[in-house]
PDB file of N, CA and C in Angstrom:
ATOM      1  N   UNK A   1     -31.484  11.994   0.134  1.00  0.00           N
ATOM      2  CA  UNK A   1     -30.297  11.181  -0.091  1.00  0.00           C
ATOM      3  C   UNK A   1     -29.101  11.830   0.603  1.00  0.00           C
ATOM      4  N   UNK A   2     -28.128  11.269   1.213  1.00  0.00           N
ATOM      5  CA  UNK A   2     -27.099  11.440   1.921  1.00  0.00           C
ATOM      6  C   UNK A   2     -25.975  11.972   0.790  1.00  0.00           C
ATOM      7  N   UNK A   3     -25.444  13.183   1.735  1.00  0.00           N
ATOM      8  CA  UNK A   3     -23.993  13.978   0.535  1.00  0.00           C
ATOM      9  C   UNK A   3     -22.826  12.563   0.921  1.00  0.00           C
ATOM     10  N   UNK A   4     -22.184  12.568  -0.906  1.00  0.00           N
ATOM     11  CA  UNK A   4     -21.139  11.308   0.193  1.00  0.00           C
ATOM     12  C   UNK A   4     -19.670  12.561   0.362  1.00  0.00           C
ATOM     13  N   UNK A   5     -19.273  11.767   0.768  1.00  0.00           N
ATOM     14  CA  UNK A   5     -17.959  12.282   1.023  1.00  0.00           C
ATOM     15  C   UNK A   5     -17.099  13.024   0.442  1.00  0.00           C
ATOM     16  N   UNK A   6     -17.081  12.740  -1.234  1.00  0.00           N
ATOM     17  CA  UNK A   6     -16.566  13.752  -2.062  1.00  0.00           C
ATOM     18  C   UNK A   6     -17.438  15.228  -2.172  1.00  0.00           C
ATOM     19  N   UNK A   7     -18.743  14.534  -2.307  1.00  0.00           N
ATOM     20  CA  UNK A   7     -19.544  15.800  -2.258  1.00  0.00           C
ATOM     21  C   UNK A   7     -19.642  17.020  -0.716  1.00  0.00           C
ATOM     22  N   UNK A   8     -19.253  16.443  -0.014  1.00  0.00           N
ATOM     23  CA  UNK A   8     -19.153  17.276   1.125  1.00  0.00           C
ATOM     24  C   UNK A   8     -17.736  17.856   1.590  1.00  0.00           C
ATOM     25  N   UNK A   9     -16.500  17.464   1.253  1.00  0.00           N
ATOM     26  CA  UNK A   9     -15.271  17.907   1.077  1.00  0.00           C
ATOM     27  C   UNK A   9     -15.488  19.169  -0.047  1.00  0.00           C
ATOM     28  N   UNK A  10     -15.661  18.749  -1.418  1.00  0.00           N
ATOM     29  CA  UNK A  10     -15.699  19.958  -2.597  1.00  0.00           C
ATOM     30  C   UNK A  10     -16.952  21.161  -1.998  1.00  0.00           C
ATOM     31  N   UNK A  11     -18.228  20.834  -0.969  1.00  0.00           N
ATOM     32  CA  UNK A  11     -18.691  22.011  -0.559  1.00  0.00           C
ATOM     33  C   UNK A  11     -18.003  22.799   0.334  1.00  0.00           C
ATOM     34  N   UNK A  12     -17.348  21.726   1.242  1.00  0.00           N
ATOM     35  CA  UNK A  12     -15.949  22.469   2.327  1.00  0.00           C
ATOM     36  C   UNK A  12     -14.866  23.397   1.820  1.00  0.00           C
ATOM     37  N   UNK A  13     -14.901  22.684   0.431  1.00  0.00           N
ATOM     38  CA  UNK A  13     -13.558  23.750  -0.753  1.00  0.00           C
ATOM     39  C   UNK A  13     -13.869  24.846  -1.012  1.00  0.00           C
ATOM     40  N   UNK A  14     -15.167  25.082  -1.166  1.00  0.00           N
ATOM     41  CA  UNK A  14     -15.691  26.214  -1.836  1.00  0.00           C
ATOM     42  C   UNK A  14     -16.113  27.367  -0.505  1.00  0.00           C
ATOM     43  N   UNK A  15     -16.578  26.578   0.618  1.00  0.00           N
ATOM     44  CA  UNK A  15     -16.357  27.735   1.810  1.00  0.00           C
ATOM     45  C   UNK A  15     -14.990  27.928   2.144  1.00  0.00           C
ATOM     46  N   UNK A  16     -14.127  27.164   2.218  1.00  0.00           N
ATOM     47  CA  UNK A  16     -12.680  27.517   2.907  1.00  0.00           C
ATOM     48  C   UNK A  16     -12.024  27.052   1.863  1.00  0.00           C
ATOM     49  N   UNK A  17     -11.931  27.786   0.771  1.00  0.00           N
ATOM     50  CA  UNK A  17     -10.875  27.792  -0.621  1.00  0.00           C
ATOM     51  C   UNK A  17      -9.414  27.657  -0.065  1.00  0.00           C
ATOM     52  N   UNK A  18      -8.744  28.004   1.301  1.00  0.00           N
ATOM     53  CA  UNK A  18      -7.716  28.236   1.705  1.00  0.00           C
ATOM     54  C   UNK A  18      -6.947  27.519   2.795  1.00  0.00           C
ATOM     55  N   UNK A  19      -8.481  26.166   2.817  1.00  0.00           N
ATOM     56  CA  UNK A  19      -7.752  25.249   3.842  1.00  0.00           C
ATOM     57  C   UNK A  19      -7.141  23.744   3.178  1.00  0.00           C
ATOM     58  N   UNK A  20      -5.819  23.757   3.373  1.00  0.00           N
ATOM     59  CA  UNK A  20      -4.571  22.721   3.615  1.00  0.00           C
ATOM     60  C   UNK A  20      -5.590  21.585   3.620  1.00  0.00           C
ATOM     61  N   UNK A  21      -5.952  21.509   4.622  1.00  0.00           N
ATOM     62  CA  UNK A  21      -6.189  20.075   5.299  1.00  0.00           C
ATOM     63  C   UNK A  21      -7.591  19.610   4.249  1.00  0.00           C
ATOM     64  N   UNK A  22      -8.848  20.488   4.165  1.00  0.00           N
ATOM     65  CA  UNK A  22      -9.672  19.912   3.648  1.00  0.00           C
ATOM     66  C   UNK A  22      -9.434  19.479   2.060  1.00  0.00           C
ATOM     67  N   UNK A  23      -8.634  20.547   1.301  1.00  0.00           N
ATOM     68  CA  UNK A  23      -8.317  20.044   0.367  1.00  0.00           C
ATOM     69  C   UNK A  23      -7.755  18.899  -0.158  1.00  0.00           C
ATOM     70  N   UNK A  24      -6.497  18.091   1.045  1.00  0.00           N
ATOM     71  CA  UNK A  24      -6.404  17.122   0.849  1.00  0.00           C
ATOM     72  C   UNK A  24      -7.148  16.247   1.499  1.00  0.00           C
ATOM     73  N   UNK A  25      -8.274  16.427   1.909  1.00  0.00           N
ATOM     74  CA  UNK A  25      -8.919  15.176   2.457  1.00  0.00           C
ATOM     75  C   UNK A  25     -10.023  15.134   0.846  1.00  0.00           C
ATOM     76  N   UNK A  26     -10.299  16.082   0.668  1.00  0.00           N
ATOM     77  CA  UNK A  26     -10.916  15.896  -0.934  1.00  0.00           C
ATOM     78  C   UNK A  26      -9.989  14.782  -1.761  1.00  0.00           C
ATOM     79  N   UNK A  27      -8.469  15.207  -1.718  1.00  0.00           N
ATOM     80  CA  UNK A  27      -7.694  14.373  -2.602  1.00  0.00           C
ATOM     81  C   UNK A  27      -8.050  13.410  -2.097  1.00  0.00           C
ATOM     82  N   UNK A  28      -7.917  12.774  -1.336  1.00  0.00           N
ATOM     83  CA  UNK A  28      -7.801  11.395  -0.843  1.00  0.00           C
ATOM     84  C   UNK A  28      -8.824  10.688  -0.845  1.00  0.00           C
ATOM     85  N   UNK A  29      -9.920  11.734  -0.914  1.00  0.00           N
ATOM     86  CA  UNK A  29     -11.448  10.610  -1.313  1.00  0.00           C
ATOM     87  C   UNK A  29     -11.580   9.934  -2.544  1.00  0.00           C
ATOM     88  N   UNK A  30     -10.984  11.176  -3.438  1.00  0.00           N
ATOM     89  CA  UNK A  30     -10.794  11.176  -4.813  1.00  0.00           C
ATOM     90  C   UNK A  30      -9.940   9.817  -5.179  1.00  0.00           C
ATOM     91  N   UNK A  31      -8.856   9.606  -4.856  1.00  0.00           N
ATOM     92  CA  UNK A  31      -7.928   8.432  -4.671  1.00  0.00           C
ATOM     93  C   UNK A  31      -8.782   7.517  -4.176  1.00  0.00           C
ATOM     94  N   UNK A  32      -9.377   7.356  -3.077  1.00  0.00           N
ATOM     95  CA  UNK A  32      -9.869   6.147  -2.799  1.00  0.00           C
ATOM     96  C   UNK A  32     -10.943   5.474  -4.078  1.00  0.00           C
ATOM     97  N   UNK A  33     -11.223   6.746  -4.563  1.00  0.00           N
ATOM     98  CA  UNK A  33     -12.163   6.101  -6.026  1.00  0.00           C
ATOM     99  C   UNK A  33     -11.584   6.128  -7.056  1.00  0.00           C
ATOM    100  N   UNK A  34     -10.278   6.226  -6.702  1.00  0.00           N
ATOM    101  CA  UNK A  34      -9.606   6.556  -8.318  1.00  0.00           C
ATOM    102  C   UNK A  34      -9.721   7.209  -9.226  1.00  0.00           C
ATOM    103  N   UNK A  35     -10.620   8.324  -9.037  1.00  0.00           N
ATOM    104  CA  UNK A  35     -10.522   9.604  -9.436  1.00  0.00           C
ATOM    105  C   UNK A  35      -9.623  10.038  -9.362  1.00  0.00           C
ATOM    106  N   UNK A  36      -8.349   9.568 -10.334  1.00  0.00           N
ATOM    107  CA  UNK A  36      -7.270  10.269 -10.690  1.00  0.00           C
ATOM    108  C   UNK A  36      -6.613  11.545 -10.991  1.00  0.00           C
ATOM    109  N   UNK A  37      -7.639  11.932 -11.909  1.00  0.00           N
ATOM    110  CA  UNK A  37      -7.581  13.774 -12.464  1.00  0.00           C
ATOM    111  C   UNK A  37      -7.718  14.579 -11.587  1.00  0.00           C
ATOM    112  N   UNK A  38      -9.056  14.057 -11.001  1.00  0.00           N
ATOM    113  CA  UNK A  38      -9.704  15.010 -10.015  1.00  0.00           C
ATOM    114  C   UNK A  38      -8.683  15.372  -8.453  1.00  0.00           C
ATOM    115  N   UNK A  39      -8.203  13.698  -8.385  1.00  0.00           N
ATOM    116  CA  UNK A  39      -7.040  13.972  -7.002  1.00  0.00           C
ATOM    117  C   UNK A  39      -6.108  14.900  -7.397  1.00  0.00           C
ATOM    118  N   UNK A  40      -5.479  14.561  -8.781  1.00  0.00           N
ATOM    119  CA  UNK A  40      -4.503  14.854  -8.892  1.00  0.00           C
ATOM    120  C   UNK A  40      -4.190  16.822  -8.935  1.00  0.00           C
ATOM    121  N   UNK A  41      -5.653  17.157  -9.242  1.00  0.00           N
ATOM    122  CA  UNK A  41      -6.315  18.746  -9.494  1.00  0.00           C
ATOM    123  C   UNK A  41      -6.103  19.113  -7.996  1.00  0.00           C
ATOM    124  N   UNK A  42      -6.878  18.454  -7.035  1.00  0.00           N
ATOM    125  CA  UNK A  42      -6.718  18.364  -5.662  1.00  0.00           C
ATOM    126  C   UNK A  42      -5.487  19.059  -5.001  1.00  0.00           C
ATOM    127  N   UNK A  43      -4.631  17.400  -5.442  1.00  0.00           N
ATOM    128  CA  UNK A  43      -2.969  17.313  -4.542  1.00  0.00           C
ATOM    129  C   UNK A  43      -2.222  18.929  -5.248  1.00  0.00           C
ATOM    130  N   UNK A  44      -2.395  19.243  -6.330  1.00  0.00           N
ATOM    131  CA  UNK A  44      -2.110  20.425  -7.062  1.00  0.00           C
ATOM    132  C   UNK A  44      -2.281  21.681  -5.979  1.00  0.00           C
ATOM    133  N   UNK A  45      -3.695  21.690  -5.325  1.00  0.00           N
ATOM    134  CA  UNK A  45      -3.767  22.940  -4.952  1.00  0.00           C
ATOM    135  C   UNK A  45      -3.540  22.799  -3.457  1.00  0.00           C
ATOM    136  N   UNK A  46      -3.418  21.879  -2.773  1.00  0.00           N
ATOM    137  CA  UNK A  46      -2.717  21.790  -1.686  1.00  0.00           C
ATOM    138  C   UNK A  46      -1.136  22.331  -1.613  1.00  0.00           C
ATOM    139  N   UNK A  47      -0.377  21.141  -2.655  1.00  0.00           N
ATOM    140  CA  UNK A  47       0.887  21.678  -2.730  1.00  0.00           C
ATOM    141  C   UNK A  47       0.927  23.573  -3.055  1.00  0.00           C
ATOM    142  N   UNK A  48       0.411  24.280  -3.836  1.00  0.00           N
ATOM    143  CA  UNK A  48       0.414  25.496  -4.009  1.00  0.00           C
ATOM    144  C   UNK A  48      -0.111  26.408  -2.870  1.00  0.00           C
ATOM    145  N   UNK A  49      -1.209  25.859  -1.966  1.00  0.00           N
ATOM    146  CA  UNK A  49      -0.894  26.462  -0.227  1.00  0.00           C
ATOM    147  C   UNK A  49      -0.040  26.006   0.428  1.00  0.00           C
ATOM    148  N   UNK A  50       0.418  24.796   0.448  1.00  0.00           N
ATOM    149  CA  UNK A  50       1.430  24.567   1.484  1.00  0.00           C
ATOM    150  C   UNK A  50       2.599  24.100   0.767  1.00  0.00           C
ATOM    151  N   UNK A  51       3.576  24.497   0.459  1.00  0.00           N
ATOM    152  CA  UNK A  51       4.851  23.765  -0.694  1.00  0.00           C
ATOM    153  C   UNK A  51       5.727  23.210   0.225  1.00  0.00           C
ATOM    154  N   UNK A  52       5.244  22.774   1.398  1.00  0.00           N
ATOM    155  CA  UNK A  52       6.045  21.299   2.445  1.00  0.00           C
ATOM    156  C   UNK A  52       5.287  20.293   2.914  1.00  0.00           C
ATOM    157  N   UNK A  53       4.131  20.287   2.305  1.00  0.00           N
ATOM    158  CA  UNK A  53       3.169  19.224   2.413  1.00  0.00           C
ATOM    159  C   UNK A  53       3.667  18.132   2.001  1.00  0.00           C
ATOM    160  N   UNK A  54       4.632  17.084   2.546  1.00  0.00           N
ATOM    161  CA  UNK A  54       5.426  16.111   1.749  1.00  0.00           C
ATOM    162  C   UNK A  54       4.156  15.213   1.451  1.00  0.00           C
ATOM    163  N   UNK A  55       3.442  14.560   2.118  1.00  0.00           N
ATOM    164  CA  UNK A  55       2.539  13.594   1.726  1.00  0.00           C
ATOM    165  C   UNK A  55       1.757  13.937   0.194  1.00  0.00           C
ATOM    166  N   UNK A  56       1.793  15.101   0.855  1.00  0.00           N
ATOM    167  CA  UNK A  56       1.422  15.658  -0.930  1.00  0.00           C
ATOM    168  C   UNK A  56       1.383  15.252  -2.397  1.00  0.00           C
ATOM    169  N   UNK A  57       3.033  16.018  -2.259  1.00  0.00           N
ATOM    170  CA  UNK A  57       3.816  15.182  -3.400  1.00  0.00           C
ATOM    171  C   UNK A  57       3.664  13.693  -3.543  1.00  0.00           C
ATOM    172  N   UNK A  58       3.519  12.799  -2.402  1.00  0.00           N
ATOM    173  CA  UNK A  58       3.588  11.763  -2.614  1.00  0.00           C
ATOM    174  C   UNK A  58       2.557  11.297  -3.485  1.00  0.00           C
ATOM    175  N   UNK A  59       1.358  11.556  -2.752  1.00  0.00           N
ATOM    176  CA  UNK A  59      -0.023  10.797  -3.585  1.00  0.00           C
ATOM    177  C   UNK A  59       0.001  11.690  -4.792  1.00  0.00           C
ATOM    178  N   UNK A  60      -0.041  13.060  -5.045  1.00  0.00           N
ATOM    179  CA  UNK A  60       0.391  13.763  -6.517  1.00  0.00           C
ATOM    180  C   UNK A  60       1.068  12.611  -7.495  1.00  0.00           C
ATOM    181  N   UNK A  61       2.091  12.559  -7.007  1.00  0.00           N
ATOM    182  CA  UNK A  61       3.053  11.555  -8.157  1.00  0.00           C
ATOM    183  C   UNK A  61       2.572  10.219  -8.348  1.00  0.00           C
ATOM    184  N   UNK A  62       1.572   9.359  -7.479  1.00  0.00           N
ATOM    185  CA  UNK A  62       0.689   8.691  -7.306  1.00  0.00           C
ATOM    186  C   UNK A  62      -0.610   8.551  -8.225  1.00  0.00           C
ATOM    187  N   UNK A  63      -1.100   9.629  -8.452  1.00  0.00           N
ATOM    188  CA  UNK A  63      -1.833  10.222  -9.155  1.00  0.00           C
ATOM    189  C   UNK A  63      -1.455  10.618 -10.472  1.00  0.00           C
ATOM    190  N   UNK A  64      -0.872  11.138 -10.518  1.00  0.00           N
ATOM    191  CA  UNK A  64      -0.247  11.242 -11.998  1.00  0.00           C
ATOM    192  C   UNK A  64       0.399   9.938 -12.499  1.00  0.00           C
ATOM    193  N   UNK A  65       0.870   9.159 -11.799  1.00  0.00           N
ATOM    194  CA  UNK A  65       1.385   7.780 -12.593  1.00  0.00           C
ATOM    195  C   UNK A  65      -0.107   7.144 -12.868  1.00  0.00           C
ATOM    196  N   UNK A  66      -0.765   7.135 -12.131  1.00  0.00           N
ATOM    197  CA  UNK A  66      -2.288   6.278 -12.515  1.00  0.00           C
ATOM    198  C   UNK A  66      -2.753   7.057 -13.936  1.00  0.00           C
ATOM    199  N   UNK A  67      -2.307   8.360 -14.197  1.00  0.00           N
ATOM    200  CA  UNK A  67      -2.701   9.015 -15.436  1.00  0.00           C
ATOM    201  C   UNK A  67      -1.962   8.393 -16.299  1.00  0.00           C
ATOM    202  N   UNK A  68      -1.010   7.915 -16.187  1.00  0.00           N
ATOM    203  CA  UNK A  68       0.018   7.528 -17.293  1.00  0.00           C
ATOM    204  C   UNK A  68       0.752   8.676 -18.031  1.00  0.00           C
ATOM    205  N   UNK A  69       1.173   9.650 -16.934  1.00  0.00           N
ATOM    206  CA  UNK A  69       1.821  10.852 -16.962  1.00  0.00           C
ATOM    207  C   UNK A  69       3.089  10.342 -16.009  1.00  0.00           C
ATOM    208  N   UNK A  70       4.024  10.021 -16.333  1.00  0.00           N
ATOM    209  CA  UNK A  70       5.332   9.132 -15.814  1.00  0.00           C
ATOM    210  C   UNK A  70       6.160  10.679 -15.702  1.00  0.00           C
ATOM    211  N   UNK A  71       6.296  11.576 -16.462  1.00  0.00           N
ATOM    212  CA  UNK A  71       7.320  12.521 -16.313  1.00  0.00           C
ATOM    213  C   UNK A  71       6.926  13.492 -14.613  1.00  0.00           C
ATOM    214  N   UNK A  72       5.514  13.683 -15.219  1.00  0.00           N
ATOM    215  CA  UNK A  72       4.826  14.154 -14.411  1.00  0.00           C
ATOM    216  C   UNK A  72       4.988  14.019 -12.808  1.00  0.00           C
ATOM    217  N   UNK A  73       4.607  12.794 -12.838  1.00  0.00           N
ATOM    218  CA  UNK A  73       5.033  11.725 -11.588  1.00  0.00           C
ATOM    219  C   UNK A  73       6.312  11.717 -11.044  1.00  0.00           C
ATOM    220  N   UNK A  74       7.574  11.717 -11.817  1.00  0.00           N
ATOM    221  CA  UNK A  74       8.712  11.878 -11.734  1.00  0.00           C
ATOM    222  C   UNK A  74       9.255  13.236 -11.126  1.00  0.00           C
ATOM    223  N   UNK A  75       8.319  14.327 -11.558  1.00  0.00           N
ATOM    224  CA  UNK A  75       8.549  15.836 -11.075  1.00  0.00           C
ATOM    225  C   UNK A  75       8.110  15.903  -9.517  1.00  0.00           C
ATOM    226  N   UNK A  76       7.020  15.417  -9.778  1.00  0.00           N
ATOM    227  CA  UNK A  76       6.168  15.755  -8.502  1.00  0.00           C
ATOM    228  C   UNK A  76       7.237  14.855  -7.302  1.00  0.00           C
ATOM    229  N   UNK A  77       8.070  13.610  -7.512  1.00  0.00           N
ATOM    230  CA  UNK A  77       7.960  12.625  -6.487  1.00  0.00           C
ATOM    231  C   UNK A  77       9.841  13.487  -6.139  1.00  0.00           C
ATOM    232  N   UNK A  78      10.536  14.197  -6.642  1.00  0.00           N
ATOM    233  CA  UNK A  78      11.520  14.783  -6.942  1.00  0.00           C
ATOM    234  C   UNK A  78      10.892  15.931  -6.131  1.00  0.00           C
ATOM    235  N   UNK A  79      10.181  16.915  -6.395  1.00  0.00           N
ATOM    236  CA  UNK A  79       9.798  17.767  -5.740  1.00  0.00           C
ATOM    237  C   UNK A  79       9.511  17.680  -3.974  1.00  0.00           C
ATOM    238  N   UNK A  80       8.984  16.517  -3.994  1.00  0.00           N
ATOM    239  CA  UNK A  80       8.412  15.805  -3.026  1.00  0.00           C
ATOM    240  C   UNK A  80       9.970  15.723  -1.499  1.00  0.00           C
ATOM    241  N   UNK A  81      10.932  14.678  -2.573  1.00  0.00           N
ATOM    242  CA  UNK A  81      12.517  14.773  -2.243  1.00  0.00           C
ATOM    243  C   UNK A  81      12.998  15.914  -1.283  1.00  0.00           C
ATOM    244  N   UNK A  82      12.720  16.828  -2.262  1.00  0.00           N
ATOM    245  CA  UNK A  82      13.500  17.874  -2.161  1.00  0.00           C
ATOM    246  C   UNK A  82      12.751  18.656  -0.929  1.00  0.00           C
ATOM    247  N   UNK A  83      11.728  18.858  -0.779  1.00  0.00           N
ATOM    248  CA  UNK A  83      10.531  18.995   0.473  1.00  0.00           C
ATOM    249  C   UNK A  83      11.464  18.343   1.856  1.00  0.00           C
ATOM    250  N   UNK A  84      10.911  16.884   1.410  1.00  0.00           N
ATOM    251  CA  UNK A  84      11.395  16.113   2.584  1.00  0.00           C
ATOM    252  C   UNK A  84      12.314  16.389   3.022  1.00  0.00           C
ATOM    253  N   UNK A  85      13.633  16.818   2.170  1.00  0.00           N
ATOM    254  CA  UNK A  85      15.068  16.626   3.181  1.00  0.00           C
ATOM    255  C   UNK A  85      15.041  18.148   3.889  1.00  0.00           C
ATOM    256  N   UNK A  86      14.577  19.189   3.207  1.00  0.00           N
ATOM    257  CA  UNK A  86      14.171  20.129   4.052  1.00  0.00           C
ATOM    258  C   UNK A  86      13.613  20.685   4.974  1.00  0.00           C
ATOM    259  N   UNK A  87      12.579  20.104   5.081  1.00  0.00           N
ATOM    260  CA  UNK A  87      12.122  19.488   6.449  1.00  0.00           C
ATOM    261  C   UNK A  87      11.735  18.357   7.678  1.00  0.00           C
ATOM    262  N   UNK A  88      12.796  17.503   7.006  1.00  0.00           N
ATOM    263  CA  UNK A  88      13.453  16.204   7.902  1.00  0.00           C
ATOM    264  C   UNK A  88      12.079  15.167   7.905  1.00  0.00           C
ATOM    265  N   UNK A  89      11.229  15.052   6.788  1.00  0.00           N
ATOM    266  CA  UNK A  89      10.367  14.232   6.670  1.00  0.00           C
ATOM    267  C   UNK A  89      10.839  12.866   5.985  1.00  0.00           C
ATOM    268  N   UNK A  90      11.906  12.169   6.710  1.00  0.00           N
ATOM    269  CA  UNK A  90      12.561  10.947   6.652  1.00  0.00           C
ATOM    270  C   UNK A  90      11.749  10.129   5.741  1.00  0.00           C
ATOM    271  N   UNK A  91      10.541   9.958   6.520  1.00  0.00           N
ATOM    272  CA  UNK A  91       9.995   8.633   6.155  1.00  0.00           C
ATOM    273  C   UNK A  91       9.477   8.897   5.047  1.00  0.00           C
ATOM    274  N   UNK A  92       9.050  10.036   4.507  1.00  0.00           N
ATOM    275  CA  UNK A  92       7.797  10.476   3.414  1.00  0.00           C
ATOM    276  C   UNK A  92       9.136  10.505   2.586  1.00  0.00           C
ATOM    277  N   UNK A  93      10.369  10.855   2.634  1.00  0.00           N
ATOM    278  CA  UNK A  93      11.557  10.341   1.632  1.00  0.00           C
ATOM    279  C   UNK A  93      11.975   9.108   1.332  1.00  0.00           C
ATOM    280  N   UNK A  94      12.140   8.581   2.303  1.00  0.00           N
ATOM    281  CA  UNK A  94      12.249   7.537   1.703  1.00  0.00           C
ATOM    282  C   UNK A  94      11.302   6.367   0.652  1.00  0.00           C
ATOM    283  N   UNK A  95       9.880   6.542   0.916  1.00  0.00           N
ATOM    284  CA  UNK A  95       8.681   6.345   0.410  1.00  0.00           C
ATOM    285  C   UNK A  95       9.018   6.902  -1.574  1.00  0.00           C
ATOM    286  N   UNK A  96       9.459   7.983  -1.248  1.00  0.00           N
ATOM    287  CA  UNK A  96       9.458   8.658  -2.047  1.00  0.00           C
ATOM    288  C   UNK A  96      10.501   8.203  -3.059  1.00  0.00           C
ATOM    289  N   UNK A  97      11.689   8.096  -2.648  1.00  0.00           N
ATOM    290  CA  UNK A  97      13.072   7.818  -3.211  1.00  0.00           C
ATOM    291  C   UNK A  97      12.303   5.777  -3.942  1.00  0.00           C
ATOM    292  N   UNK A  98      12.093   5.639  -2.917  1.00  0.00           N
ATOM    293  CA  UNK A  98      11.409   3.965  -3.591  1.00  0.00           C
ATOM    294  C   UNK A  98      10.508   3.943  -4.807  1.00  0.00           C
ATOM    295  N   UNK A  99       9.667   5.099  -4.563  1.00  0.00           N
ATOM    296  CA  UNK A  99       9.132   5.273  -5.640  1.00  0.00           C
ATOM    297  C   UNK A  99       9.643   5.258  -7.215  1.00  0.00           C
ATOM    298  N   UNK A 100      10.740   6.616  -7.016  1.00  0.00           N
ATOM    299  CA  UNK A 100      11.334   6.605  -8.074  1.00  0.00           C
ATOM    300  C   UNK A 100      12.432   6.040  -8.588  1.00  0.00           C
ATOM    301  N   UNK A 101      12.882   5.250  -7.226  1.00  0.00           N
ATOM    302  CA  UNK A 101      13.809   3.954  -8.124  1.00  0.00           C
ATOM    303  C   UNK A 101      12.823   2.776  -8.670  1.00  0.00           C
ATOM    304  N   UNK A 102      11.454   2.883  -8.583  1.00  0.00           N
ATOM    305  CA  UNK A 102      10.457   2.279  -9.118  1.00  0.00           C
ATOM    306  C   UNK A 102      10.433   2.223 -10.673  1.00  0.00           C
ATOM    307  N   UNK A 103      10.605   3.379 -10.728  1.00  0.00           N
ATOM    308  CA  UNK A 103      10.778   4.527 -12.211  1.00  0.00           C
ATOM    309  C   UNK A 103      12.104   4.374 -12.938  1.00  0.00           C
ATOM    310  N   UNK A 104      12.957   3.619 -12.602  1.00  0.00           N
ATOM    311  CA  UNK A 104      14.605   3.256 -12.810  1.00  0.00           C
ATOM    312  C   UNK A 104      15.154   4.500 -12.288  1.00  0.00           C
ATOM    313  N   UNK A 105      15.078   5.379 -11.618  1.00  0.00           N
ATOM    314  CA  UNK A 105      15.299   6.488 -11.322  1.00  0.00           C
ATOM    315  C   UNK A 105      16.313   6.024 -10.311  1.00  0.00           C
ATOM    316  N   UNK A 106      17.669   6.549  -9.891  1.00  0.00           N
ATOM    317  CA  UNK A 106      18.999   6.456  -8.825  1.00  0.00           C
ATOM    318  C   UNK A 106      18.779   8.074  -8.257  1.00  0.00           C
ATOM    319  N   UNK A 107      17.649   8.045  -7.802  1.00  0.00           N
ATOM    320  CA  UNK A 107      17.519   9.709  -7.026  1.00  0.00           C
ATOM    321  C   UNK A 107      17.619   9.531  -5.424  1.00  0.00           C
ATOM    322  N   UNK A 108      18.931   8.709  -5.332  1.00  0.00           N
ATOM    323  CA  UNK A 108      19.098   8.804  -3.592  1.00  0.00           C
ATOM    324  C   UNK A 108      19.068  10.725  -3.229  1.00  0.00           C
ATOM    325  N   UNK A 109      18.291  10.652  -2.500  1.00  0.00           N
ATOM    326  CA  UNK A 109      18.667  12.103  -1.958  1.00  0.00           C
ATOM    327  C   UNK A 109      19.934  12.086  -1.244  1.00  0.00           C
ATOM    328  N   UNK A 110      20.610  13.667  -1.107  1.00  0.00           N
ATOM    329  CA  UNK A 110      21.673  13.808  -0.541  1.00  0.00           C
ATOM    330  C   UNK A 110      21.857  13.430   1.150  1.00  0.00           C
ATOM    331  N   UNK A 111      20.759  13.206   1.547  1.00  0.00           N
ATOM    332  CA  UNK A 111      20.621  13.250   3.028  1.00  0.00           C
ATOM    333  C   UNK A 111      20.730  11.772   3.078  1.00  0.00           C
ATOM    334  N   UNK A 112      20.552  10.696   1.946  1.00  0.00           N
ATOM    335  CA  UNK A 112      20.800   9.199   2.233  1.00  0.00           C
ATOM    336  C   UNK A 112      22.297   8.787   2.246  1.00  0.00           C
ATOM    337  N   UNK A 113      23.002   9.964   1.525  1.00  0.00           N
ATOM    338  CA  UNK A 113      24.510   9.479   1.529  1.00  0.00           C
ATOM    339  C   UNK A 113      25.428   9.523   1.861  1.00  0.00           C
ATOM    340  N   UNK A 114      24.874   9.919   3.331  1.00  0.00           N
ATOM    341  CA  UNK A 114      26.296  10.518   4.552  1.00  0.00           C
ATOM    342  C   UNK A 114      26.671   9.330   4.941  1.00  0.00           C
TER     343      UNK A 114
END
């Protein structure tokens, strides 16, 4: 029987515990099945190797709202913010900022209000 895709990402995790990229391609399989927890465990340890991974944050807070963890979501998509304007990831902010005026949230970042 054929490894699917999750199963061959989480064997990729366990040889290269330290790679960025495969970890979130794990998340994102995970997401595509809605394996919520599991992405969200995922997007976790990406952000903790790379803490400018804006896409990151994004599907994180993504993930945690599908948990029905709203604060959660709220941290992560804020975190996310704060990423972006630091490293001029426009678009993954603004994504982001929509999000959480999704949330009733007025979190224009400072970089929207020049």
């Amino acid at each position: 029987m054929a490894q699917s895709r999750v199963e061959i990402f989480a064997e990729m995790t366990r040889q290269q515990p330290d790679d960025v990229m495969i970890w979130y391609g794990l998340a994102s399989e995970y997401t595509k099945l809605e394996r919520w927890s599991e992405a969200a465990d995922a997007l976790r340890r990406v952000v903790s190797l790379n803490k400018d991974y804006t896409a990151a944050y994004q599907m994180l807070g993504t993930a945690l709202m599908n948990l029905g963890l709203k604060e959660e979501a709220r941290l992560a998509w804020t975190q996310g913010l704060e990423v972006a304007g630091r490293t001029g990831a426009w678009k993954a902010r603004q994504h982001m900022e929509g999000l959480l005026a999704g949330l009733g949230d007025n979190a224009q970042s400072e970089f929207c209000k020049e």
